[in-house]
PDB file of N, CA and C in Angstrom:
ATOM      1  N   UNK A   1     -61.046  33.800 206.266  1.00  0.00           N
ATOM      2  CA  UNK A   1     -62.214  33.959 205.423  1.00  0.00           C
ATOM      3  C   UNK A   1     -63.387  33.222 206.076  1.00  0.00           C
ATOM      4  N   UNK A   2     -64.568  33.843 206.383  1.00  0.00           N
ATOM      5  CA  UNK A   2     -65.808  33.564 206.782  1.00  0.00           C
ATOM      6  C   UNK A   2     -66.735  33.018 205.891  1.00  0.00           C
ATOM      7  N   UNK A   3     -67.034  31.399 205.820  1.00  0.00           N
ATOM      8  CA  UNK A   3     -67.670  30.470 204.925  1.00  0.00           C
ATOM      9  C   UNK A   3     -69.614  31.195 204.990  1.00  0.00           C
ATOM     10  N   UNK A   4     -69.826  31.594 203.834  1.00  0.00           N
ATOM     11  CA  UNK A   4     -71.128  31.889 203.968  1.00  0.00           C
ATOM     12  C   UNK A   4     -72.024  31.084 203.995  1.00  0.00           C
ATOM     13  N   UNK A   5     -73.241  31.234 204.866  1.00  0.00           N
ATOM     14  CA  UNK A   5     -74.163  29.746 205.069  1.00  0.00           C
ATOM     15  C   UNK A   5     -74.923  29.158 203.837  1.00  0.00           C
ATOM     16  N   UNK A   6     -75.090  28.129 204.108  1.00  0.00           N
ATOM     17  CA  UNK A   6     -75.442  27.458 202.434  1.00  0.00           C
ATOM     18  C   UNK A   6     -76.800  27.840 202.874  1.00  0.00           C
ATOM     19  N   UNK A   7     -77.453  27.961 201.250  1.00  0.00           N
ATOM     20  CA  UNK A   7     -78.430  29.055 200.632  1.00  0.00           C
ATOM     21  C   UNK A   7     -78.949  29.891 200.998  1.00  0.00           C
ATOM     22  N   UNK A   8     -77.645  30.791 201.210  1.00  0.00           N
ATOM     23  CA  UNK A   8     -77.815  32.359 200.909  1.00  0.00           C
ATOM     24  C   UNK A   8     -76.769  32.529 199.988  1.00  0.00           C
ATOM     25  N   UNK A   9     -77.359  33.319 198.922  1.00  0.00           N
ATOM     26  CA  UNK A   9     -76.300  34.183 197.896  1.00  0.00           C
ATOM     27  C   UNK A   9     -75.285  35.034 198.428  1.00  0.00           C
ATOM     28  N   UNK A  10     -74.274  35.381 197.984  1.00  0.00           N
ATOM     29  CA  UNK A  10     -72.957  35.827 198.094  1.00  0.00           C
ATOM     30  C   UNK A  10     -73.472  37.253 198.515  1.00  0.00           C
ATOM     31  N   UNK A  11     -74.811  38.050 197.617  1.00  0.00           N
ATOM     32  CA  UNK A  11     -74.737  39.266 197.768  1.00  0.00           C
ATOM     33  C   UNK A  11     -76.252  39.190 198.762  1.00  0.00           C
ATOM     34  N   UNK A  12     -76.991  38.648 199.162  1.00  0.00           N
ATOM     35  CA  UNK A  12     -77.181  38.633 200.389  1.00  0.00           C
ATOM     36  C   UNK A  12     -76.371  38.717 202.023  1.00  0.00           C
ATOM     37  N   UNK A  13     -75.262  37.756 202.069  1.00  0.00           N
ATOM     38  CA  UNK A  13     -74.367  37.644 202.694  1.00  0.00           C
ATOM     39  C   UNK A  13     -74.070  38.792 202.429  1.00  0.00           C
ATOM     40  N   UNK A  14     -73.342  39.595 201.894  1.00  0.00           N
ATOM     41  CA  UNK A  14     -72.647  40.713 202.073  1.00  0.00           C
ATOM     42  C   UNK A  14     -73.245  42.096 202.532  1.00  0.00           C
ATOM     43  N   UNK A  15     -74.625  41.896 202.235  1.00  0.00           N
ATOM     44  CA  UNK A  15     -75.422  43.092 202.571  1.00  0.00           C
ATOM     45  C   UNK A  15     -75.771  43.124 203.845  1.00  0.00           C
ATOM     46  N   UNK A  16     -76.354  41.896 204.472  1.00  0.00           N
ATOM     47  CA  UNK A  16     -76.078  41.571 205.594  1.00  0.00           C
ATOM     48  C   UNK A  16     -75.009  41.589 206.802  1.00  0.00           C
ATOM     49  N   UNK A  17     -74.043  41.643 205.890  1.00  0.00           N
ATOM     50  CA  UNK A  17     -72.653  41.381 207.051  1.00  0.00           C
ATOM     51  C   UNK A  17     -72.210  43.130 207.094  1.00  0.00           C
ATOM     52  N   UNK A  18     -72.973  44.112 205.805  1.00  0.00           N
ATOM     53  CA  UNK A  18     -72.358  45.269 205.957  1.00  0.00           C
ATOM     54  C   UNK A  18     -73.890  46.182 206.753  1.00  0.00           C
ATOM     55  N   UNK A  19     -74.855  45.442 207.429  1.00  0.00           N
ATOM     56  CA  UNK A  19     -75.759  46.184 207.686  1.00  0.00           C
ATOM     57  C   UNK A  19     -75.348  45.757 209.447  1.00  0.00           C
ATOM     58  N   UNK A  20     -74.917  44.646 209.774  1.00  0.00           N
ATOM     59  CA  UNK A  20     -74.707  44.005 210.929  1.00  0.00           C
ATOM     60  C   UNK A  20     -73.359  45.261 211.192  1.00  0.00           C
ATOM     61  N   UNK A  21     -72.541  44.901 210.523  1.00  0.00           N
ATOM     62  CA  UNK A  21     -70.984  45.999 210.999  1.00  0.00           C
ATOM     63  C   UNK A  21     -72.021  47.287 211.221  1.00  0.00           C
ATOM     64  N   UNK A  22     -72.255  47.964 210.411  1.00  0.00           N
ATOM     65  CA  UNK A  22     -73.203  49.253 210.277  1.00  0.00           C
ATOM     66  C   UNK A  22     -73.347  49.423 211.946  1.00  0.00           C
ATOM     67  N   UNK A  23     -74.071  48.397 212.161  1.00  0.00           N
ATOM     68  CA  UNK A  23     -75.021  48.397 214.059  1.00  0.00           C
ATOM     69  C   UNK A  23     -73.871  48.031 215.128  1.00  0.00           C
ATOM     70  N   UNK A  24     -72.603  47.353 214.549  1.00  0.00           N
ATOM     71  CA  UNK A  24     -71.635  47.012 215.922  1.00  0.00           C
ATOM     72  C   UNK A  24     -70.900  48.310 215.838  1.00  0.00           C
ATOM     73  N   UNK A  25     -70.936  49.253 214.296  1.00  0.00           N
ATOM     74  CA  UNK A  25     -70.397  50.206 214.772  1.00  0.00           C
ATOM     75  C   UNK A  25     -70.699  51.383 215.753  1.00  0.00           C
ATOM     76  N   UNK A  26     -71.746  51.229 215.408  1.00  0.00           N
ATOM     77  CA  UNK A  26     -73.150  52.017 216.434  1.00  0.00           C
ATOM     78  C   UNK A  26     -72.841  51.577 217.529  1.00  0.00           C
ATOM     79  N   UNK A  27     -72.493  50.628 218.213  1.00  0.00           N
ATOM     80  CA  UNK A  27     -72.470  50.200 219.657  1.00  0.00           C
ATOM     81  C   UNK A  27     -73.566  48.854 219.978  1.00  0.00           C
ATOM     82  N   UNK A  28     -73.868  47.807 219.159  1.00  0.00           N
ATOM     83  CA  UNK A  28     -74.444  46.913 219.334  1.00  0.00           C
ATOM     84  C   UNK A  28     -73.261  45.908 220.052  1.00  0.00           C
ATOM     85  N   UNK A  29     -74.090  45.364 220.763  1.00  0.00           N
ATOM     86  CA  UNK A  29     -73.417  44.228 221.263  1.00  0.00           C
ATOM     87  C   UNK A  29     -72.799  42.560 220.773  1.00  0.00           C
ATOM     88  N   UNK A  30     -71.563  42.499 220.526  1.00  0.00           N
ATOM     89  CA  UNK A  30     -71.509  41.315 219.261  1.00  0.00           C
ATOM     90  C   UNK A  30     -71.587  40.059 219.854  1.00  0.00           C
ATOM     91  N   UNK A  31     -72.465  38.985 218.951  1.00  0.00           N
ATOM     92  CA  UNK A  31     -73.226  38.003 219.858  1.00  0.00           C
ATOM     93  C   UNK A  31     -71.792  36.614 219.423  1.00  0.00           C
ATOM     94  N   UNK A  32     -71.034  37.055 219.158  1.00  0.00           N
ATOM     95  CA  UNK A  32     -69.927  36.319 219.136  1.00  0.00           C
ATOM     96  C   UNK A  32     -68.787  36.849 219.774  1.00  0.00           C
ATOM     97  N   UNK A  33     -68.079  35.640 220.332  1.00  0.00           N
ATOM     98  CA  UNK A  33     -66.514  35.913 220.724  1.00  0.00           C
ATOM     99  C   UNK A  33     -65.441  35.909 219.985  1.00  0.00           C
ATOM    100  N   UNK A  34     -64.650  36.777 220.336  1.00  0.00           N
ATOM    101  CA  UNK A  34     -63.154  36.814 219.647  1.00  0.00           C
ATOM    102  C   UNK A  34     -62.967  38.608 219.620  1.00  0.00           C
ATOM    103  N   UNK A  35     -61.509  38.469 218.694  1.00  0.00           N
ATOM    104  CA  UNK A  35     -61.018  40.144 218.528  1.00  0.00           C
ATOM    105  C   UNK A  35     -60.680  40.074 217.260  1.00  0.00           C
ATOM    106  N   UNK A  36     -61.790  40.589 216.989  1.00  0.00           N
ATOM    107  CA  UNK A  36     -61.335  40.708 215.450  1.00  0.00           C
ATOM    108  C   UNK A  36     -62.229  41.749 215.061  1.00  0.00           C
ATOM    109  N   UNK A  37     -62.118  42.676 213.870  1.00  0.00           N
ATOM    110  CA  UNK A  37     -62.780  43.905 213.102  1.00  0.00           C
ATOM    111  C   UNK A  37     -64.454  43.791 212.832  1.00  0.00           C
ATOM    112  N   UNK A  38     -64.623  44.902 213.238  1.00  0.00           N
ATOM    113  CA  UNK A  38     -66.171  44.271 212.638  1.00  0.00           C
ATOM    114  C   UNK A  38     -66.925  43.986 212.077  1.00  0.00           C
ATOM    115  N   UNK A  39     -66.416  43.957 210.412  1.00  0.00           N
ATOM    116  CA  UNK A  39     -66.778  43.505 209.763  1.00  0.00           C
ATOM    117  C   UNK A  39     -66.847  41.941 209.365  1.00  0.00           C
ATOM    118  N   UNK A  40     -65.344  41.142 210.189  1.00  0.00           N
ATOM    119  CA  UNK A  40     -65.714  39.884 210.681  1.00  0.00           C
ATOM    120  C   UNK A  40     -66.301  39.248 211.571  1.00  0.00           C
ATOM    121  N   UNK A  41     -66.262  40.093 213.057  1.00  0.00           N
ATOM    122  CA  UNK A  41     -67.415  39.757 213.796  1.00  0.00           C
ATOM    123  C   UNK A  41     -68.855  39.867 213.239  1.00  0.00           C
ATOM    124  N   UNK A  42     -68.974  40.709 212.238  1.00  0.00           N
ATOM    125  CA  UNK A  42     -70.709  40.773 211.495  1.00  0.00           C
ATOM    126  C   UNK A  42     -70.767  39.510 210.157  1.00  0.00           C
ATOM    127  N   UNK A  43     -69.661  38.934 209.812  1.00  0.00           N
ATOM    128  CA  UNK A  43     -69.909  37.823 208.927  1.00  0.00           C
ATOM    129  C   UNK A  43     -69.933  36.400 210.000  1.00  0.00           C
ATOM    130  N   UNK A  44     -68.900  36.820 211.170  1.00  0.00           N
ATOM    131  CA  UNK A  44     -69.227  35.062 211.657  1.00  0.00           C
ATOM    132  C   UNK A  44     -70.337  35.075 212.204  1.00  0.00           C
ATOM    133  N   UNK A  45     -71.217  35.953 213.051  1.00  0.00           N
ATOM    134  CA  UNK A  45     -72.221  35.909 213.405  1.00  0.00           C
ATOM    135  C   UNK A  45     -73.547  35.461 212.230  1.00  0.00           C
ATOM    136  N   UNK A  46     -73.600  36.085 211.288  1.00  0.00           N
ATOM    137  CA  UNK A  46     -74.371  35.765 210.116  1.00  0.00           C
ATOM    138  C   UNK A  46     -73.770  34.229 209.795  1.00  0.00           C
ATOM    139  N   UNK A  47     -72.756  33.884 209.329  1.00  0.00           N
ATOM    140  CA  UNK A  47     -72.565  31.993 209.147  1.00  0.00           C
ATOM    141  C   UNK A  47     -72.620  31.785 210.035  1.00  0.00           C
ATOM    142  N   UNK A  48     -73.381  32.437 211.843  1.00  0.00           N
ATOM    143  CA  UNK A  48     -73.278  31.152 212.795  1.00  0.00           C
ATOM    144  C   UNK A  48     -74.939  31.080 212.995  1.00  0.00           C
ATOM    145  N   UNK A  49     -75.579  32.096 212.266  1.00  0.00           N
ATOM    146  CA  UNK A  49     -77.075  32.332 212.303  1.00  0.00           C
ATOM    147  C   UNK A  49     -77.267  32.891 213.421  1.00  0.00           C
ATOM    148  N   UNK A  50     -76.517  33.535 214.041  1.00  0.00           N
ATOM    149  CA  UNK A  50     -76.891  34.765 215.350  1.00  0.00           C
ATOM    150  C   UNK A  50     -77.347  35.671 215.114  1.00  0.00           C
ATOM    151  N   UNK A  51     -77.626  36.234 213.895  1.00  0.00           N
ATOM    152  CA  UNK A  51     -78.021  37.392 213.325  1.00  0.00           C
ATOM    153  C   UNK A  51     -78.885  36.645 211.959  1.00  0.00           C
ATOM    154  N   UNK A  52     -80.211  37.239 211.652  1.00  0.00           N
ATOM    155  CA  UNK A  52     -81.302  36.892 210.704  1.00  0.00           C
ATOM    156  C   UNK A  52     -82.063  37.928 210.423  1.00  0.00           C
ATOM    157  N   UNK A  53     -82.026  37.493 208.931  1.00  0.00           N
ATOM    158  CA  UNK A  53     -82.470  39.037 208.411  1.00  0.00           C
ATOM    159  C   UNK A  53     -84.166  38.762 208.949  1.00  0.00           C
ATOM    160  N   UNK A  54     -84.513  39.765 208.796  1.00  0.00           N
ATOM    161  CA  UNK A  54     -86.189  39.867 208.793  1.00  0.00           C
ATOM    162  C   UNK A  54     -87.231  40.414 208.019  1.00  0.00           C
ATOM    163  N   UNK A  55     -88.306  40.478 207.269  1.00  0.00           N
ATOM    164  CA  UNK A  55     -88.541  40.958 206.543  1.00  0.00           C
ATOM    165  C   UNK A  55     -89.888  41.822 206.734  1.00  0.00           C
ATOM    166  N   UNK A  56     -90.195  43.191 206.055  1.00  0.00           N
ATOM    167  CA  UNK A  56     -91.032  43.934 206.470  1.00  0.00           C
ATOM    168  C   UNK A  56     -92.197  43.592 205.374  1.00  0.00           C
ATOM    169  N   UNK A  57     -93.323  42.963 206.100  1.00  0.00           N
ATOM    170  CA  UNK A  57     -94.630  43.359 204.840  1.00  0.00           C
ATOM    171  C   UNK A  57     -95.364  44.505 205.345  1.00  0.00           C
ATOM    172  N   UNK A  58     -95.563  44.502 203.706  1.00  0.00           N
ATOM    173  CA  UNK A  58     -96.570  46.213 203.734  1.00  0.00           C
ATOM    174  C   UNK A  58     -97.857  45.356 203.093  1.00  0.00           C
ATOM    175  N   UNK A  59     -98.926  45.463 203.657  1.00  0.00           N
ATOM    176  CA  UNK A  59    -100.135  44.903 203.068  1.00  0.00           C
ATOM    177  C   UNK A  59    -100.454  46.216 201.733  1.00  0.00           C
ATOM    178  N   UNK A  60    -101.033  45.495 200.737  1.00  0.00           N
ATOM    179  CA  UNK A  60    -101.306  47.048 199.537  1.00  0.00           C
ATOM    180  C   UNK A  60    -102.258  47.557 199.516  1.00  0.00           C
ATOM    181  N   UNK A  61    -103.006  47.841 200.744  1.00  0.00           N
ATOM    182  CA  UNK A  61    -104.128  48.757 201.257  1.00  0.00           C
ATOM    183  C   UNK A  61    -103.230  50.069 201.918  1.00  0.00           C
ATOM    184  N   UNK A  62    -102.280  49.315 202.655  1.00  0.00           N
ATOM    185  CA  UNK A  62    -101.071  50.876 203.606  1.00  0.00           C
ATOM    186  C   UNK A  62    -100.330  51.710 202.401  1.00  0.00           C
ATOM    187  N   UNK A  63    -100.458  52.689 202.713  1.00  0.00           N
ATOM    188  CA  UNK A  63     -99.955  53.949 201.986  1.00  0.00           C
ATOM    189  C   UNK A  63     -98.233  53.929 202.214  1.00  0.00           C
ATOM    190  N   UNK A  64     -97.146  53.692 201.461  1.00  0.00           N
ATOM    191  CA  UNK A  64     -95.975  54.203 201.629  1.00  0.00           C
ATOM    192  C   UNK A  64     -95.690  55.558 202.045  1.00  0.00           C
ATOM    193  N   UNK A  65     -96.878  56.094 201.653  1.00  0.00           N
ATOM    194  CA  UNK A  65     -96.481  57.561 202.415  1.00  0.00           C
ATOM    195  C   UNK A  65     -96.233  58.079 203.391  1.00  0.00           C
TER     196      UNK A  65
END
């Protein structure tokens, strides 16, 4: 079991660790070692902070369209 990093929520962590697998399944390169599934290589990387979410601003002049 992969200890999630202190303060982040459980369902942050998880969205994260299933958007990270998402991309190693794609063929990303995993910034951690070992053999293991990728959905644990996408959680230890997230508790080792190798992976960070990022966030998109939309100023509210830009059109979503």
């Amino acid at each position: 079991m992969v200890k999630r990093p202190d303060g982040m929520s459980a369902f942050e962590f998880s969205v994260l660790s299933g958007l990270r697998a998402g991309q190693l399944n794609r063929g990303s390169t995993p910034r951690v070692e070992g053999v293991h599934k990728l959905t644990v290589i996408a959680q230890r990387e997230i508790a080792e902070r190798k992976v960070v979410r990022s966030t998109l601003e939309v100023s509210s002049t830009e059109s979503l369209d």
